[in-house]
Protein backbone atom coordinates (compact mmCIF):
# COMPACT_ATOMS: atom_id res chain seq x y z
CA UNK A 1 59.67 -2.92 -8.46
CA UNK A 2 59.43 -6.35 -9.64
CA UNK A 3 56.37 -7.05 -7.76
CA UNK A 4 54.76 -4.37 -9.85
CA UNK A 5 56.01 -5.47 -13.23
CA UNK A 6 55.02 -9.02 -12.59
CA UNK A 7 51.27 -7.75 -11.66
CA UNK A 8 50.92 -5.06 -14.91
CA UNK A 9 51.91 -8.30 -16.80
CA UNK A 10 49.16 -10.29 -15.77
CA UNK A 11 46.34 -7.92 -16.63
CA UNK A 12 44.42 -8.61 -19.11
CA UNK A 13 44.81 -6.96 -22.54
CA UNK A 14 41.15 -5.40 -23.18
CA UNK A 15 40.65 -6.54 -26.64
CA UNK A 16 39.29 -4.09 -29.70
CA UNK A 17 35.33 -6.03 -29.09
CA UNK A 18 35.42 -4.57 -25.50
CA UNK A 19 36.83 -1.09 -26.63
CA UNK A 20 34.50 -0.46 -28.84
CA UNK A 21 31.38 -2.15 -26.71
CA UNK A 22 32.32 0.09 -23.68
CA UNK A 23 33.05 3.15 -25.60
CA UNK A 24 29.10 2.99 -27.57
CA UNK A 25 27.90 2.19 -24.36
CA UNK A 26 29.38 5.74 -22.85
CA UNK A 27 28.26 7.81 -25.50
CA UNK A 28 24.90 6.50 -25.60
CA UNK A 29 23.99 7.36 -21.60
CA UNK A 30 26.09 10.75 -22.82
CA UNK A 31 23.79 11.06 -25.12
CA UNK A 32 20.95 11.07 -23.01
CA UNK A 33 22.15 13.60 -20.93
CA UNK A 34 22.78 15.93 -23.27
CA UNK A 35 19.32 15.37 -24.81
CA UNK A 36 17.72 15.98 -21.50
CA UNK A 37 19.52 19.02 -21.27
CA UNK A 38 18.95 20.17 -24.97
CA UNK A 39 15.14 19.84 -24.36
CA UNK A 40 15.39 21.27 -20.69
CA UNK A 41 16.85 24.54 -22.24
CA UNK A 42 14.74 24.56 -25.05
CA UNK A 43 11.35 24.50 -22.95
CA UNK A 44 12.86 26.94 -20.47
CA UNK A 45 13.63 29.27 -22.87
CA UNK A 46 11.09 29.15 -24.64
CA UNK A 47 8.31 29.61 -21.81
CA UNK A 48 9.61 32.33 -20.13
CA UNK A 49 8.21 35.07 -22.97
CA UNK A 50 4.89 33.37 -21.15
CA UNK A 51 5.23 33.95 -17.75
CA UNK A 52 5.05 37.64 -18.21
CA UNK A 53 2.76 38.03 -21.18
CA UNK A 54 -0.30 40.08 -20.95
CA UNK A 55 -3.25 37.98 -20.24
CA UNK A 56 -5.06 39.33 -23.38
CA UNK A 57 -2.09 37.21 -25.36
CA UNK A 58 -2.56 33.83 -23.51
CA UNK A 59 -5.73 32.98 -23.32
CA UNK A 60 -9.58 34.60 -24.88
CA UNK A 61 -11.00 35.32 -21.91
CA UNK A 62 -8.00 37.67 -20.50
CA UNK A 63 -7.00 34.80 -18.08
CA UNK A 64 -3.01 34.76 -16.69
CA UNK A 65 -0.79 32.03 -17.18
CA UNK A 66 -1.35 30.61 -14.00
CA UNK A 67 -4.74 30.57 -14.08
CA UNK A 68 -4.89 29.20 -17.29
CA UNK A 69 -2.64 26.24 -16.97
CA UNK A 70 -4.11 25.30 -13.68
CA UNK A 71 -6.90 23.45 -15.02
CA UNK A 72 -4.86 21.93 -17.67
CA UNK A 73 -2.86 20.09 -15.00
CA UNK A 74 -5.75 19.19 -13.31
CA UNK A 75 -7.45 17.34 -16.22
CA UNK A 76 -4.05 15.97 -16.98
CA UNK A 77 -3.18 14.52 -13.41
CA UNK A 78 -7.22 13.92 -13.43
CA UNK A 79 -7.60 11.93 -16.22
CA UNK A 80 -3.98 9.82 -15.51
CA UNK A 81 -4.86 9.04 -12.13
CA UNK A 82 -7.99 7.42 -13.43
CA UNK A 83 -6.44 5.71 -15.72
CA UNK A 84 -4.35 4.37 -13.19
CA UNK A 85 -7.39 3.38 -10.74
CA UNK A 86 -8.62 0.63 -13.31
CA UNK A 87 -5.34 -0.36 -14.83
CA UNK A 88 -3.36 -1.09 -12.11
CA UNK A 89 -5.33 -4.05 -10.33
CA UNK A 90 -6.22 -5.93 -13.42
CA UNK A 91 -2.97 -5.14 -14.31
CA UNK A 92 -1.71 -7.19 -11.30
CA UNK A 93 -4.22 -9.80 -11.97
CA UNK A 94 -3.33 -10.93 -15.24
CA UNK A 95 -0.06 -10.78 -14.62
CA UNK A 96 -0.15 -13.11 -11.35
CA UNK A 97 -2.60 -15.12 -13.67
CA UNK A 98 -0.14 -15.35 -16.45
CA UNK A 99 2.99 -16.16 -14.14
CA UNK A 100 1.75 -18.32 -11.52
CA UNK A 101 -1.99 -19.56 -12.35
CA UNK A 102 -2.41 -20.19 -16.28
CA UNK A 103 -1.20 -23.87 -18.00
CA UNK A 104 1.84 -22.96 -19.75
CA UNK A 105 0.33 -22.33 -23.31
CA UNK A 106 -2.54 -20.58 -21.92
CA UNK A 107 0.01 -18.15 -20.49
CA UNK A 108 2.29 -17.91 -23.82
CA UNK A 109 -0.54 -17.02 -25.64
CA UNK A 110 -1.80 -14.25 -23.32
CA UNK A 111 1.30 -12.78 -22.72
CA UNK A 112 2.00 -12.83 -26.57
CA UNK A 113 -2.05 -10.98 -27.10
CA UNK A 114 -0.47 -8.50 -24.36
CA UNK A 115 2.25 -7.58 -25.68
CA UNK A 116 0.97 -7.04 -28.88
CA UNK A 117 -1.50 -4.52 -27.20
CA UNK A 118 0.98 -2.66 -26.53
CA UNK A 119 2.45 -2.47 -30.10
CA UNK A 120 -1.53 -0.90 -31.33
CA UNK A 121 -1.32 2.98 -32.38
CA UNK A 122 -2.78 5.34 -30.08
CA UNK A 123 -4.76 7.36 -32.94
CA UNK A 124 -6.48 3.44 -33.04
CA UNK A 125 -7.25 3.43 -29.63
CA UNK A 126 -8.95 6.93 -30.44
CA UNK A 127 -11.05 5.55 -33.28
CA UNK A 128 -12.28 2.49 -31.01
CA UNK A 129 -12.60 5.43 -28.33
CA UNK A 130 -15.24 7.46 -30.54
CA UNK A 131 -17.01 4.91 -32.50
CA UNK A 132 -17.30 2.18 -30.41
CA UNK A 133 -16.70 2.90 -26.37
CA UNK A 134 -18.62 6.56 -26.20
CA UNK A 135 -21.92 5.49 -27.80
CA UNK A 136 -21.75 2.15 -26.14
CA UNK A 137 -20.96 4.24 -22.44
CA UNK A 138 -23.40 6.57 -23.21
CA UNK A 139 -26.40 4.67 -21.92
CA UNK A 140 -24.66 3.71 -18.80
CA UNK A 141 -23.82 7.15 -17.88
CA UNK A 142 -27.84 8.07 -17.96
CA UNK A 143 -28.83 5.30 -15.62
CA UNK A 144 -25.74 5.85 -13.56
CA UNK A 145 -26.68 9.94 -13.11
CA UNK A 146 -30.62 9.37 -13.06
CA UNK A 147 -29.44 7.14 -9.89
CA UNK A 148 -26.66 8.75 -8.14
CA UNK A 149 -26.49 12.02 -9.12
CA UNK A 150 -26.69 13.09 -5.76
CA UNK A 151 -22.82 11.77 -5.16
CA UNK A 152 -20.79 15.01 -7.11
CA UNK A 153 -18.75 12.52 -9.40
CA UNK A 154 -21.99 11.25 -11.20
CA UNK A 155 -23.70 14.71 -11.65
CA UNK A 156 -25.54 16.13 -14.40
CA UNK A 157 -26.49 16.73 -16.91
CA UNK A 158 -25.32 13.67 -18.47
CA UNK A 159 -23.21 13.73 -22.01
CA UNK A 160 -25.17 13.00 -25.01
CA UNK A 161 -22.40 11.50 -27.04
CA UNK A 162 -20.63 9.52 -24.14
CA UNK A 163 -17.46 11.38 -24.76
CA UNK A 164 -16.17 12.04 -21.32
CA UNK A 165 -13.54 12.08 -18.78
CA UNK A 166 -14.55 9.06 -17.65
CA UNK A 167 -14.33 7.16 -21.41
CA UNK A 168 -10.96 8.73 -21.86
CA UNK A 169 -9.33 7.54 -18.52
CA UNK A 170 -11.32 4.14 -19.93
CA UNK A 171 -9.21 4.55 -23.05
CA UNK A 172 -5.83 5.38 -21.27
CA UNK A 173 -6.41 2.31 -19.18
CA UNK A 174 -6.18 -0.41 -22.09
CA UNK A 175 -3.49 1.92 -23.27
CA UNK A 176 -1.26 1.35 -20.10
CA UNK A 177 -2.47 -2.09 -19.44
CA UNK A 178 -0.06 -4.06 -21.54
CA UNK A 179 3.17 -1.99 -20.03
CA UNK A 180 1.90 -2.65 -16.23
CA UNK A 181 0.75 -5.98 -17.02
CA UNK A 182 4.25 -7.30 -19.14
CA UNK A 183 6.59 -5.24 -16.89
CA UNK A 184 4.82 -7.01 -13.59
CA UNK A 185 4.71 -10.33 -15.41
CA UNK A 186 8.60 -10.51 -15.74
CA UNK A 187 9.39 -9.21 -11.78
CA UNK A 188 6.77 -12.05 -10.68
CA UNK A 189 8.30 -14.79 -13.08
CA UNK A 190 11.87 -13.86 -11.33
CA UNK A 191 10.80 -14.60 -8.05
CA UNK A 192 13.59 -16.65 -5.92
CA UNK A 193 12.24 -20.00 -6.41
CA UNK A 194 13.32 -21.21 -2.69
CA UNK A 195 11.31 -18.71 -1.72
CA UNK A 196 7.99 -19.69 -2.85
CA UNK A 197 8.63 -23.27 -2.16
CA UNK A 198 9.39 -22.50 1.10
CA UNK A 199 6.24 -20.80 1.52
CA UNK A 200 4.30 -23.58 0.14
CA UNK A 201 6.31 -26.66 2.64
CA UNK A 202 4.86 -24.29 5.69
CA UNK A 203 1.68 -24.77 4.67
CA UNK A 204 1.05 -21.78 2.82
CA UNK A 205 -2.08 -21.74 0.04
CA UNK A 206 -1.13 -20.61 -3.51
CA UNK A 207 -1.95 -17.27 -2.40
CA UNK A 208 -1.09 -16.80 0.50
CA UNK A 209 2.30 -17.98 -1.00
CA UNK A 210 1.93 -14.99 -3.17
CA UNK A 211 1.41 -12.41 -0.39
CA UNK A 212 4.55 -13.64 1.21
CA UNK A 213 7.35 -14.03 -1.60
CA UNK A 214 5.91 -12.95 -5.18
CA UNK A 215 4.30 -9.79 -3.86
CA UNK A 216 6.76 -8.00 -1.66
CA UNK A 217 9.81 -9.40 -3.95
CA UNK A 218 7.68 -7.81 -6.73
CA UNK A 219 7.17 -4.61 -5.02
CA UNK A 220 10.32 -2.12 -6.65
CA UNK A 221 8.96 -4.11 -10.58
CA UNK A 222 5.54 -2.71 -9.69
CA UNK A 223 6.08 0.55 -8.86
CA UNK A 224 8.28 0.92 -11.63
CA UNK A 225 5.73 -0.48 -14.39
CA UNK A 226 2.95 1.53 -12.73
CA UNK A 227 5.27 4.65 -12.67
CA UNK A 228 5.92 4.05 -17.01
CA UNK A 229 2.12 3.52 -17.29
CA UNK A 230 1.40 6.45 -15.75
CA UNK A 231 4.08 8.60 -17.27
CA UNK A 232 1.95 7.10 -20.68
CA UNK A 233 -1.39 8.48 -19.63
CA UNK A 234 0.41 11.39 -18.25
CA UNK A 235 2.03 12.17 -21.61
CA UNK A 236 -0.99 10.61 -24.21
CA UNK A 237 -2.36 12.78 -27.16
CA UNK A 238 -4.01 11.90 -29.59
CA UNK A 239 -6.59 9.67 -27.89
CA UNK A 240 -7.57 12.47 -25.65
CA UNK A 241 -7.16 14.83 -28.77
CA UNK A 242 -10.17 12.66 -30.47
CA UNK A 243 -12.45 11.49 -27.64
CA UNK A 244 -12.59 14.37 -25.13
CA UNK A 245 -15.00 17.30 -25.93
CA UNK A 246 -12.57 19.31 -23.77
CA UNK A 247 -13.00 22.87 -21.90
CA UNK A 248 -10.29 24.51 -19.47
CA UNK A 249 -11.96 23.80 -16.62
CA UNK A 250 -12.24 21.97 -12.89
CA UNK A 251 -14.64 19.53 -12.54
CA UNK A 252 -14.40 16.25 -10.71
CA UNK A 253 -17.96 15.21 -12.91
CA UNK A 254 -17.25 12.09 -14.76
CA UNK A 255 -20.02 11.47 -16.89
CA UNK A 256 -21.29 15.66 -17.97
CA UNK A 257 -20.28 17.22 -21.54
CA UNK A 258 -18.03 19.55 -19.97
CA UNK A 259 -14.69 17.82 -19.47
CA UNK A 260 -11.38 19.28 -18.26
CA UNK A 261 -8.49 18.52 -20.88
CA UNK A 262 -5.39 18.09 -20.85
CA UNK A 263 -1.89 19.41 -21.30
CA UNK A 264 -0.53 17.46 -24.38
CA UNK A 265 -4.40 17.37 -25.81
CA UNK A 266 -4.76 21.17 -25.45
CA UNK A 267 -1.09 21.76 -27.36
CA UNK A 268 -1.90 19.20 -29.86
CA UNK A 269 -5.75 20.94 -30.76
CA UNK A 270 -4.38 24.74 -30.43
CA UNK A 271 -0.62 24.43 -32.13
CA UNK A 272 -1.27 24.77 -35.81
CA UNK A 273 -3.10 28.18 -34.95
CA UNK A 274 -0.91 29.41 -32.35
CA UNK A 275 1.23 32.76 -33.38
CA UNK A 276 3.60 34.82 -31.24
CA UNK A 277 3.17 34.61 -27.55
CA UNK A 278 0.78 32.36 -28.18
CA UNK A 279 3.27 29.49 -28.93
CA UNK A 280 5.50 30.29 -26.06
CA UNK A 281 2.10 29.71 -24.01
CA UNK A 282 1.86 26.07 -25.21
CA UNK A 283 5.19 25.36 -24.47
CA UNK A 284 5.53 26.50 -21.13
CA UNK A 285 2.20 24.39 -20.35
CA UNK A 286 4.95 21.51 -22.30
CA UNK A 287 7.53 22.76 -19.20
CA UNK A 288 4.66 21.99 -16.70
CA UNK A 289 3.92 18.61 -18.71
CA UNK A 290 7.96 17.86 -17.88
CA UNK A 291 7.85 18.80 -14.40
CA UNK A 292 5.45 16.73 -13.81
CA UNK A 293 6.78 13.93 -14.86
CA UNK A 294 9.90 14.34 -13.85
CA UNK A 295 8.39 14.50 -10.35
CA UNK A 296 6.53 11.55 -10.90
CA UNK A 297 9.38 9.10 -11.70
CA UNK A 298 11.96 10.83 -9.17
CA UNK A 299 9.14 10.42 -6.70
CA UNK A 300 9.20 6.20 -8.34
CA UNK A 301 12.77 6.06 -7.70
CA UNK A 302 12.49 7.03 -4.00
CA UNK A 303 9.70 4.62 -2.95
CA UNK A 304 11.86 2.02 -5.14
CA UNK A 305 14.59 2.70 -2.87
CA UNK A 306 13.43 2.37 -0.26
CA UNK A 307 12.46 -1.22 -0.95
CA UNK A 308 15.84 -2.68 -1.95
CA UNK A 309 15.60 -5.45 0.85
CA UNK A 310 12.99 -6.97 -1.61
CA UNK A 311 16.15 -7.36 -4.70
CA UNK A 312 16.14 -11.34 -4.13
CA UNK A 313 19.77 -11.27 -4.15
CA UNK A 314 19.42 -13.24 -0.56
């Protein structure tokens, strides 16, 4: 009995600071749940009026839901995935540049021009898109198809304006750049030092250094930042909105006039003259939009855990 009293005196009386701190701190990831859930009902129940709707109600030509939204997620996951393609290495490459190869005010002042990339609206990165990128691609994409149109991906005809698939996933790539690039900077700059100057005693060239500590340790930050890019281009509107000439289609052509478009694009172009069942349509392609990122990052978190040996805690 006195053993107990004598150890409830010596905790620690949580003062009001820590109260308060822990108690915001609860209702915020609350808060988060219950959003989740607000918009997971809200999409749910709102899309299901879809699913069984004649297919005179969802789409002109009498096509199904299914059939409909198919090619949506295609140009979405299509256009994303090519973002991804150029982002991610130069991603990697500035941000090795910045943390382990640039003189220290070189790399303050490029990581300060990256981040503020990142702060630059997306209906500006549609401007630059449309009146500067398309008509500057647009002679490219003739010599490229007048010499390889025989390879499907570069097949004709070639877009007049320049306004493809291929200058959108251009477009998403800057876009995502500065989150890979500043995400990928900070795992790399928290690198064990021990560990890279243990490379470097065996013997080991910069790089090489960097294939054996920075890169593996690295690994979990990477996926993550590339996972939050991609969940960007996954999600993006209104540059797509203003440089794709868009049709709800499947086509793996890069360069033709024809482009497939994609979910948030073709909500954000057909909304304001949606009626009826014809709004429920647009948000059950929203639900798909969801899924698909919510399969993206839980498919993130199992790669990242899989990796946890690479922490640096050791």
């Amino acid at each position: 009995m006195e053993t107990q009293v004598a150890v409830s005196r010596q905790r620690p009386q949580r003062r009001l600071g820590d109260v308060v701190f822990s108690g915001a701190a609860l209702a915020a990831g609350i808060l988060i749940l219950v959003s989740l859930a607000a918009v997971t009902i809200f999409l749910i129940a709102q899309s299901l009026p879809a699913f069984s709707a004649d297919p005179s109600d969802v789409s002109k030509d009498g096509r199904g839901f299914w059939s409909y939204v198919v090619p949506l997620v295609f140009g979405t996951v299509w256009a994303a995935a090519l973002a991804l393609l150029f982002a991610l290495p130069l991603s990697i490459g500035i941000a090795l540049f910045i943390s382990h190869y640039a003189p220290r005010r070189l790399a303050l002042t490029l990581g300060y021009v990256i981040d503020l990339l990142a702060a630059v609206p997306s209906v500006v990165f549609g401007l630059w898109g449309i009146t500067v990128l398309a008509p500057a691609m647009q002679p490219i994409y003739s010599s490229v198809v007048e010499s390889l149109s025989w390879i499907p991906l570069f097949a004709g005809p070639v877009s007049g304006t320049g306004r493809t698939v291929l200058t959108v996933a251009i477009v998403l790539a800057v876009m995502i750049l500065p989150i890979i690039t500043a995400l990928s900077r900070e795992v790399f700059l928290q690198t064990p030092r021990l560990h890279e100057e243990a490379a470097l005693a065996l013997g080991a060239t910069r790089w090489e250094m960097i294939k054996m500590a920075v890169l593996p340790f690295g690994r979990p930050g990477i996926i993550s930042a590339t996972m939050l890019g991609l969940g960007r281009a996954l999600g993006e509107t209104m540059a797509v909105a203003m440089v794709l000439s868009p049709s709800v289609i499947i086509s793996f052509a890069l360069m033709t006039s024809q482009n497939p478009t994609t979910i948030a694009a073709n909500i954000a172009l057909n909304f304001p003259e949606a009626s009826g069942v014809g709004v429920n349509v647009l948000i059950a392609t929203g639900l798909i939009l969801f899924l698909i990122t919510l399969l993206v990052n839980s498919l993130a978190r199992f790669i990242i855990n899989r990796r946890k040996e690479f922490s640096g805690a050791n």
